[in-house]
Protein backbone atom coordinates (compact mmCIF):
# COMPACT_ATOMS: atom_id res chain seq x y z
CA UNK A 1 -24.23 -22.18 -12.39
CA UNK A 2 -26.56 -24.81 -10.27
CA UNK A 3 -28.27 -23.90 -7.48
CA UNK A 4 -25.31 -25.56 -4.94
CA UNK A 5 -21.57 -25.62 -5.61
CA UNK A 6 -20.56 -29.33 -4.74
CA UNK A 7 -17.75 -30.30 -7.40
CA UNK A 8 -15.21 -28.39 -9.79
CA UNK A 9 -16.10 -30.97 -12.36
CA UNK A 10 -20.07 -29.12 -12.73
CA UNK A 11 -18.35 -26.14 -13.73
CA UNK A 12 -18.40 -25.62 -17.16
CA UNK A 13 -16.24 -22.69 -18.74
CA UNK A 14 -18.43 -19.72 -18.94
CA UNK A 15 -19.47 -20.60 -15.24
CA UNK A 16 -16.08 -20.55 -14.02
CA UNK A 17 -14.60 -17.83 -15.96
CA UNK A 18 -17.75 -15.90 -14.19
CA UNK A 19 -16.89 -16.47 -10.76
CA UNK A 20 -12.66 -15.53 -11.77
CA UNK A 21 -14.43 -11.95 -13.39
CA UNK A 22 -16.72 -11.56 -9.88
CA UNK A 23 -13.80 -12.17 -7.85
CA UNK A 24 -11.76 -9.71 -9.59
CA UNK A 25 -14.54 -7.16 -8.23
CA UNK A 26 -14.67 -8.75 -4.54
CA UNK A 27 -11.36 -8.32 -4.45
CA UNK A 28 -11.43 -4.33 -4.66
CA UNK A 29 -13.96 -4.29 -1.87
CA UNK A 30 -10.55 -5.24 0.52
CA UNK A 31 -9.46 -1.65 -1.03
CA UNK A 32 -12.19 0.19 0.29
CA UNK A 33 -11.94 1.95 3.93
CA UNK A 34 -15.11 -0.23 4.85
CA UNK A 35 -14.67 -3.39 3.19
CA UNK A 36 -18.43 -4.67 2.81
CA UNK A 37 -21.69 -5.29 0.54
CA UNK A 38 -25.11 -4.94 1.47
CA UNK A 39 -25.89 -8.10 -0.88
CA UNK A 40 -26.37 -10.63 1.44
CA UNK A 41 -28.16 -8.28 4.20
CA UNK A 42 -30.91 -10.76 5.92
CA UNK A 43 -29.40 -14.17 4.72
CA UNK A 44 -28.07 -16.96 7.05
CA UNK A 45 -25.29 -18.78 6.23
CA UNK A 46 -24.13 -22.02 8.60
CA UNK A 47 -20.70 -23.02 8.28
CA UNK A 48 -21.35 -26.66 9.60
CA UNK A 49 -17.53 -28.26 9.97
CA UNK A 50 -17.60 -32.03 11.06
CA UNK A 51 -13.37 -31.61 10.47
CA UNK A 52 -10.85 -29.16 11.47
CA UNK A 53 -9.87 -26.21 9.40
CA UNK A 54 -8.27 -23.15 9.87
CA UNK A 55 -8.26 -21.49 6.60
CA UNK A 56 -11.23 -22.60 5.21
CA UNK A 57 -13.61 -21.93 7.78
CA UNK A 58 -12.20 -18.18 8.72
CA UNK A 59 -12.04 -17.95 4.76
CA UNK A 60 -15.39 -18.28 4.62
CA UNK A 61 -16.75 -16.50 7.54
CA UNK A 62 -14.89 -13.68 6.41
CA UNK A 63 -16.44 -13.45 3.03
CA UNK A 64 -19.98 -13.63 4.30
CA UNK A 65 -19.30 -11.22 6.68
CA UNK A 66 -17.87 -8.99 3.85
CA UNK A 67 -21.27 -9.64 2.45
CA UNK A 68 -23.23 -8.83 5.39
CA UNK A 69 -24.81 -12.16 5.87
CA UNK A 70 -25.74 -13.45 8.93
CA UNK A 71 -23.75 -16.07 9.94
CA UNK A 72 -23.84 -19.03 11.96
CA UNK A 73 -20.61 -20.98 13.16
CA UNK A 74 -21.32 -24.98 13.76
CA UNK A 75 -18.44 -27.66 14.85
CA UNK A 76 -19.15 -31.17 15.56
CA UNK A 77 -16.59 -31.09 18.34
CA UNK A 78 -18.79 -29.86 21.46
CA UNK A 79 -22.35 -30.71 19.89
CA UNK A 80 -25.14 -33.25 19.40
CA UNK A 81 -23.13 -35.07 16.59
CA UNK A 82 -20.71 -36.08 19.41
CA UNK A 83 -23.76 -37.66 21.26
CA UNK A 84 -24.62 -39.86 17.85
CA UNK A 85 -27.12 -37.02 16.10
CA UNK A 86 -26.63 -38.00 12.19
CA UNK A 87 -26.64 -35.30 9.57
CA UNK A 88 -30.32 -35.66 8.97
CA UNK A 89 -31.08 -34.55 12.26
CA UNK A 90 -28.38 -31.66 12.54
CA UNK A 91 -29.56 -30.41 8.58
CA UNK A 92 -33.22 -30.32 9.59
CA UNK A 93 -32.50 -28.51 13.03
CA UNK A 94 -30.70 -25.88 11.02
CA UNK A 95 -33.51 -25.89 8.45
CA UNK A 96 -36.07 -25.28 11.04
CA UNK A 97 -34.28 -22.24 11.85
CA UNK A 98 -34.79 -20.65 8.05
CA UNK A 99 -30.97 -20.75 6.71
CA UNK A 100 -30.34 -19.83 3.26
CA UNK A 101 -27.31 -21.41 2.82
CA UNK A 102 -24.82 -24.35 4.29
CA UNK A 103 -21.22 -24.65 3.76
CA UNK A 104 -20.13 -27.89 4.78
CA UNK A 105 -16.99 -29.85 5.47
CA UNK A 106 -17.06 -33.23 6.45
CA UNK A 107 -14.67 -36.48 6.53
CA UNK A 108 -17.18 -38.35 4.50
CA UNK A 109 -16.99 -38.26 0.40
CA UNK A 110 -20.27 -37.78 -1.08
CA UNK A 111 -21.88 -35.89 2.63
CA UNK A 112 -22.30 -32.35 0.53
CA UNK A 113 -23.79 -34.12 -2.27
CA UNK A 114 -26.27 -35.81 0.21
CA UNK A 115 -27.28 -32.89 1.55
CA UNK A 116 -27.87 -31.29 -1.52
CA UNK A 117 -29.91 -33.69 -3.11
CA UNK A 118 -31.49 -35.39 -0.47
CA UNK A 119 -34.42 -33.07 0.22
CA UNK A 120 -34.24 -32.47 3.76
CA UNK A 121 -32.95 -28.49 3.72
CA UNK A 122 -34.08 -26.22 0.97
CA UNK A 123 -30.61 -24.03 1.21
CA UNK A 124 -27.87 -23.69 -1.00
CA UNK A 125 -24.95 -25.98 0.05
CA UNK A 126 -21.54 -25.03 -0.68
CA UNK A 127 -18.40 -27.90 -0.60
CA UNK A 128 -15.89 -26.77 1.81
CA UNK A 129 -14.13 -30.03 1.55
CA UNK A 130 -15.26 -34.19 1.80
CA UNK A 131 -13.14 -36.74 2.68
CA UNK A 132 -10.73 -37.22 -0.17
CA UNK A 133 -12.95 -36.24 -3.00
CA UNK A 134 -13.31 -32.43 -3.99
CA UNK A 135 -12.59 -28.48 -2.81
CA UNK A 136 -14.16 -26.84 -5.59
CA UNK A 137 -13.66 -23.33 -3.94
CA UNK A 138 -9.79 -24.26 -3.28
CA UNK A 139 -9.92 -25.12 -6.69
CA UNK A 140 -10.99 -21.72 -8.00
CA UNK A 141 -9.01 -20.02 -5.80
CA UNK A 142 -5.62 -21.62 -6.91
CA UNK A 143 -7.33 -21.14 -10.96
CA UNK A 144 -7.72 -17.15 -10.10
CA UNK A 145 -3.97 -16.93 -7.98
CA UNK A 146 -2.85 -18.51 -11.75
CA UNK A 147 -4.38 -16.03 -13.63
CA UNK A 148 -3.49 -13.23 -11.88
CA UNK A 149 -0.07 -14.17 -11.82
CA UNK A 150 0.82 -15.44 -15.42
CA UNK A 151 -2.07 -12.98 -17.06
CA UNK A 152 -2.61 -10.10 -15.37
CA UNK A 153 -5.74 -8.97 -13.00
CA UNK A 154 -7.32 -6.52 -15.41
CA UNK A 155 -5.58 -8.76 -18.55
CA UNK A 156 -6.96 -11.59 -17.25
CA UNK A 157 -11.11 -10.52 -17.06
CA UNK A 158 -12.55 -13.14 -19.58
CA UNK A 159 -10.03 -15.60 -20.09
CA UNK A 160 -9.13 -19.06 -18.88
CA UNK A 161 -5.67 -20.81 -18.52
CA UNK A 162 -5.39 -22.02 -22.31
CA UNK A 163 -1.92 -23.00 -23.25
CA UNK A 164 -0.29 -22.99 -19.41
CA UNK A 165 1.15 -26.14 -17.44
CA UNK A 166 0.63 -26.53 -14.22
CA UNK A 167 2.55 -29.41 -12.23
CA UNK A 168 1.01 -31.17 -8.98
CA UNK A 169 3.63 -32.77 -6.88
CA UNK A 170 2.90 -34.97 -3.59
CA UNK A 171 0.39 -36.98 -2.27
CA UNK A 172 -2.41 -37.48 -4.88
CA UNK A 173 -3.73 -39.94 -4.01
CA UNK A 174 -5.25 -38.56 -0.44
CA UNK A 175 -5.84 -34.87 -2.01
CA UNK A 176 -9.12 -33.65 -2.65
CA UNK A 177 -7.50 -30.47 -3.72
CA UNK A 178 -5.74 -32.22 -6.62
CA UNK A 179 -9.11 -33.78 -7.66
CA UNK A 180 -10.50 -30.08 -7.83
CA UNK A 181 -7.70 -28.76 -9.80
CA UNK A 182 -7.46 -31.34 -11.99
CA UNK A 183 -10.97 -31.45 -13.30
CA UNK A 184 -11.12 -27.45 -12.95
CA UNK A 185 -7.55 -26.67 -14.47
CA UNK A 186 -8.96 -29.06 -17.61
CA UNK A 187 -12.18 -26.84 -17.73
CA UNK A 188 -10.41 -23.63 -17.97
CA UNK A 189 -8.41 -25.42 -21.00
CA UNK A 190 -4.81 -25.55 -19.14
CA UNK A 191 -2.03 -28.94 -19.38
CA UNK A 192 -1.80 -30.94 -15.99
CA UNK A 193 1.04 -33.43 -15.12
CA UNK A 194 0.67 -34.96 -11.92
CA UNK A 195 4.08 -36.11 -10.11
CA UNK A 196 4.08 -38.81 -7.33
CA UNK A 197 5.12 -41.73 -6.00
CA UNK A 198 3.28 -44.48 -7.98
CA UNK A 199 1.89 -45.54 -4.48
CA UNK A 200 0.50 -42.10 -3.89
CA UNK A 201 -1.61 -42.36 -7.01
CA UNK A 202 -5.28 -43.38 -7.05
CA UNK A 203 -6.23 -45.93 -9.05
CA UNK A 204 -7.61 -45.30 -12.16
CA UNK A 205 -6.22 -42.13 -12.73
CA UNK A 206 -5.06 -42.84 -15.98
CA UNK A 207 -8.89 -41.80 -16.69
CA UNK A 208 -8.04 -38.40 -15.65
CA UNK A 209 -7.50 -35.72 -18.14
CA UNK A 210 -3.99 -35.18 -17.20
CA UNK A 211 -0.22 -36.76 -17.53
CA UNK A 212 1.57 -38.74 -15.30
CA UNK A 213 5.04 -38.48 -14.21
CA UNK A 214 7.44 -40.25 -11.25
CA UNK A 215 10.28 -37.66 -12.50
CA UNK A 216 9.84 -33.91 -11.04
CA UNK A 217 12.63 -32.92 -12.51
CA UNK A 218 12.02 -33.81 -15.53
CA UNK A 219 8.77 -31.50 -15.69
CA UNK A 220 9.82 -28.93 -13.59
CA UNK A 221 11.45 -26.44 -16.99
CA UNK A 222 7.82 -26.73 -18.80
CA UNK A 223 5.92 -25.80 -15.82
CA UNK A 224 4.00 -22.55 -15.25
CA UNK A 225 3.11 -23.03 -11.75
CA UNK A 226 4.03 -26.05 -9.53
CA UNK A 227 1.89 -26.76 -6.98
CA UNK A 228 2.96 -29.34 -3.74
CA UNK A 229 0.35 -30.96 -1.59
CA UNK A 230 0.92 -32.43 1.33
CA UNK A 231 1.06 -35.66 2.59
CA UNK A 232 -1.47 -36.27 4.15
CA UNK A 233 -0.94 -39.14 6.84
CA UNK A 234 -3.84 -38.52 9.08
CA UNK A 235 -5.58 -40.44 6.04
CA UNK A 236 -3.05 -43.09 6.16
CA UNK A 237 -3.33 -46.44 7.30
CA UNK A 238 -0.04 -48.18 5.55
CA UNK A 239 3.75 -46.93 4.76
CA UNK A 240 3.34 -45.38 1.20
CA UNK A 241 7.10 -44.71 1.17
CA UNK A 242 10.14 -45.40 2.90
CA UNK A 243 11.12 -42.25 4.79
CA UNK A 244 10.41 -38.95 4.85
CA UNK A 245 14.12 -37.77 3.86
CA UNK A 246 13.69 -40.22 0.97
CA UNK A 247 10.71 -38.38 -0.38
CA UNK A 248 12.04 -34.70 0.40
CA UNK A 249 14.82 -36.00 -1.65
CA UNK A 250 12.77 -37.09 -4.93
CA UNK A 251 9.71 -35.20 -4.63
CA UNK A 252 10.65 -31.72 -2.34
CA UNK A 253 10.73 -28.61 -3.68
CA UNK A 254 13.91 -26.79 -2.74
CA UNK A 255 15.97 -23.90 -4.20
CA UNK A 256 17.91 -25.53 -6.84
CA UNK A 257 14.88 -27.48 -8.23
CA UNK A 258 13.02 -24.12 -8.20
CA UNK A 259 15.78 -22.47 -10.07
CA UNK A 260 15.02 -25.03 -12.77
CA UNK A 261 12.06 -23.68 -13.66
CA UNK A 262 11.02 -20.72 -15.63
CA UNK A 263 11.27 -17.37 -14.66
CA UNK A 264 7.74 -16.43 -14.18
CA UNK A 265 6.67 -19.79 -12.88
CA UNK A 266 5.50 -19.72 -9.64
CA UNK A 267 5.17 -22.17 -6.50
CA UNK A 268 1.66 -23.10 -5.00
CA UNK A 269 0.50 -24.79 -1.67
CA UNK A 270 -3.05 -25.39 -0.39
CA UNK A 271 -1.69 -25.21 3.19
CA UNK A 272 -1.03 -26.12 5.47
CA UNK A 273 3.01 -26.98 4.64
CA UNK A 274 5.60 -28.95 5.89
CA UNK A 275 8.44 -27.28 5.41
CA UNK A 276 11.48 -29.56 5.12
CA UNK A 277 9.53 -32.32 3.57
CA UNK A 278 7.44 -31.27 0.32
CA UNK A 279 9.13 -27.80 0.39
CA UNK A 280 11.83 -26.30 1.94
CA UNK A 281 11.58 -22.57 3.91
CA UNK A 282 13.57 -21.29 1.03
CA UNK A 283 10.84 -21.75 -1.15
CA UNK A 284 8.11 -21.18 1.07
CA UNK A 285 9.37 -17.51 1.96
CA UNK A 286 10.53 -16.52 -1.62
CA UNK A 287 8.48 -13.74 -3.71
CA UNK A 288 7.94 -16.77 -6.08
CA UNK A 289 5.56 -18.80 -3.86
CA UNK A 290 2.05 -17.66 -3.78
CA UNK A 291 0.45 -19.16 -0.69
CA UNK A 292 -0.16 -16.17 1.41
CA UNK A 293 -1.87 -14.60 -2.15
CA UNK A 294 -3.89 -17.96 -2.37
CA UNK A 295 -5.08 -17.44 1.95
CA UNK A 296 -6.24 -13.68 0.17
CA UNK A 297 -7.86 -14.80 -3.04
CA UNK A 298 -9.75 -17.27 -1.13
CA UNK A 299 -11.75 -14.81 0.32
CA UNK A 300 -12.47 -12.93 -3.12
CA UNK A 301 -13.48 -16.23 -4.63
CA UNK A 302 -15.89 -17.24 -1.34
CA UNK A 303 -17.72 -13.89 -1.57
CA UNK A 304 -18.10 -14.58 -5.74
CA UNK A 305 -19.61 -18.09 -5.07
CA UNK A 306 -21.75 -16.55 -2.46
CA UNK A 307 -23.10 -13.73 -4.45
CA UNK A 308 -23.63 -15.42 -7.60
CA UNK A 309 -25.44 -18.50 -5.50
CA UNK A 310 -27.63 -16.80 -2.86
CA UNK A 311 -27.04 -12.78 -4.30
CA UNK A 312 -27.36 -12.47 -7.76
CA UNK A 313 -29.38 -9.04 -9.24
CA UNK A 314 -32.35 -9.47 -7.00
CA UNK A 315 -32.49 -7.83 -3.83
CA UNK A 316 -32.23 -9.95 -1.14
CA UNK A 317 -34.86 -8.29 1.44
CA UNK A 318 -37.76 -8.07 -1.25
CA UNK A 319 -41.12 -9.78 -0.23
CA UNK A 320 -41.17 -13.46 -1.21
CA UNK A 321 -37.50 -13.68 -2.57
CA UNK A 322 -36.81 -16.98 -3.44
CA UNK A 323 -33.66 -18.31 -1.41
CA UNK A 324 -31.28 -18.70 -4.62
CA UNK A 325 -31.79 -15.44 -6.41
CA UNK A 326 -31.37 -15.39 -10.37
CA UNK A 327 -28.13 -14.18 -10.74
CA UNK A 328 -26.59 -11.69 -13.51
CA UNK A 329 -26.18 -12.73 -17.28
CA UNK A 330 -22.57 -11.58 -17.59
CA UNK A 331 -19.64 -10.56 -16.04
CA UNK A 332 -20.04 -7.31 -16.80
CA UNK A 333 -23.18 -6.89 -15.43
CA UNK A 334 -22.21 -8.25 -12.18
CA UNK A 335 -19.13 -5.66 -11.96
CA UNK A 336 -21.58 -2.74 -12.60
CA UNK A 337 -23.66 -4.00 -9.62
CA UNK A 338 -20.90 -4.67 -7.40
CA UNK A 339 -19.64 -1.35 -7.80
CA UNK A 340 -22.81 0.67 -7.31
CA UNK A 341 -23.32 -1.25 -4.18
């Protein structure tokens, strides 16, 4: 792993398979009767959010808190950016207040990646979510619902998603989350189809590792796990189909089309839904639709990321630590330190 997490298309394998394996261990921390780490004892986080999120940002928060970080809460709404400060200004007043690490969300593709590499905070920066570009943390939160699900949570420590199929259904073209998947579902060596309207696809995507598809039907018997985004028309600024009944009708997930699909295959949603349009409340309530496990493994997955980026096997208090830590050299060394903690 790199110093920041910006993309799901830096991961390689072995990096990503790492974080599923730490996760598994975050996750029993939620088991114990006080569910936190000393790991992160005298970091400062910032969770600096220039657009609204619910999950996300309480996602987060809750894993550094689980970690005992220190942490640090910043929305544009009600501060200097609303008076014209520019991200410059706001990164260097948080630098100048000796943060270790920055997760960021902004409307703006490419703002994480700025920060990272622009030299003006020396803090890890974490990708919460940019304009229409990536969710690397969604991302690997979706991979480790999957392999929990169609592997197994102690069957699964190791292993990618070689030889599954997952199907994403709605607006592509507007999804950062489908980005994410799509480069990190290709890392961890599973199939993709993507199913849309042809005006909800980007251009260019036949340059994606992945299949194309206008018929969900026709894909929905070979899927593992089918996964419906929402459409997202707070980024739209033209009609990209004719009404919403016509697109519940060709590309809404209801309880006959899920009852074409195999029997272990489950449904996925990044939140939030719209139920009645991309799914229906039959399929958001049944025991075959994952998203309240994907609101739980998102915290697991946060506290991995954090750990391996700012934790890793050096103590975090020790005189002259370096802000990014070396982290461990395997999986299993991480568990053994995670549960000695």
């Amino acid at each position: 792993m790199q110093r920041h997490l910006i993309s799901a298309a830096d991961l390689t394998r072995d990096d990503a398979v790492l974080i599923l394996d730490t996760a598994e261990e975050m996750a029993r921390v939620a088991d114990r009767p006080i569910k936190k780490l000393p790991t992160l004892r005298g970091r400062t986080v910032v969770n600096l959010f220039f657009e609204d999120s619910t999950r996300t940002r309480i996602s987060f928060e809750a894993a550094e808190k689980r970690l005992s970080a220190d942490v640090i809460n910043f929305t544009a709404k009600g501060s200097s950016v609303s008076k014209g400060e520019s991200l410059k200004d706001t990164a260097q007043t948080l630098e100048a207040m000796g943060i270790d690490a920055v997760v960021i969300r902004h409307h703006a593709s490419g703002a994480p990646a700025r920060l990272a590499g622009s030299g003006w905070i020396d803090a890890a920066v974490i990708n919460a979510g940019d304009g229409t570009h990536q969710h690397p943390t969604q991302a690997l939160l979706d991979a480790f619902t999957l392999r929990r699900r169609l592997v197994g949570k102690d069957a699964g420590i190791g292993r990618d998603l070689t030889g599954r199929h997952v199907t994403l259904v709605g607006d592509i073209l507007h999804s950062r989350v489908a980005r994410s998947n799509v480069d990190l579902l290709h890392t961890l060596g599973a199939e993709i189809t993507l199913v849309a309207p042809p005006t909800l696809l980007p251009v260019g995507i036949g340059n994606w590792p992945c299949e194309i598809s206008y018929d969900l039907d026709r894909v929905l018997p070979q899927s593992d796990a089918v996964m419906m985004l929402r459409v997202q028309r707070e980024r739209m600024n033209a009609a990209f189909f004719p009404t919403e009944r016509e697109y519940a009708r060709r590309y809404g997930l209801n309880g006959d089309r899920m009852d074409r699909m195999p029997k272990d295959a489950v449904v996925m949603h990044p939140g939030p839904m719209v139920r009645g349009m991309e799914i229906t409340a039959e399929v958001a309530d049944s025991p075959r639709c994952t998203v309240v496990e994907q609101v739980t493994n998102g915290v697991s997955i946060r506290m991995a990321v954090l750990y391996l980026l700012l934790g890793g096997n050096e103590p975090p208090a020790a005189t002259g630590a370096p802000a990014t830590a070396a982290r461990p050299a395997s999986g299993t060394e991480t568990s053994q330190q995670v549960r000695e903690s």
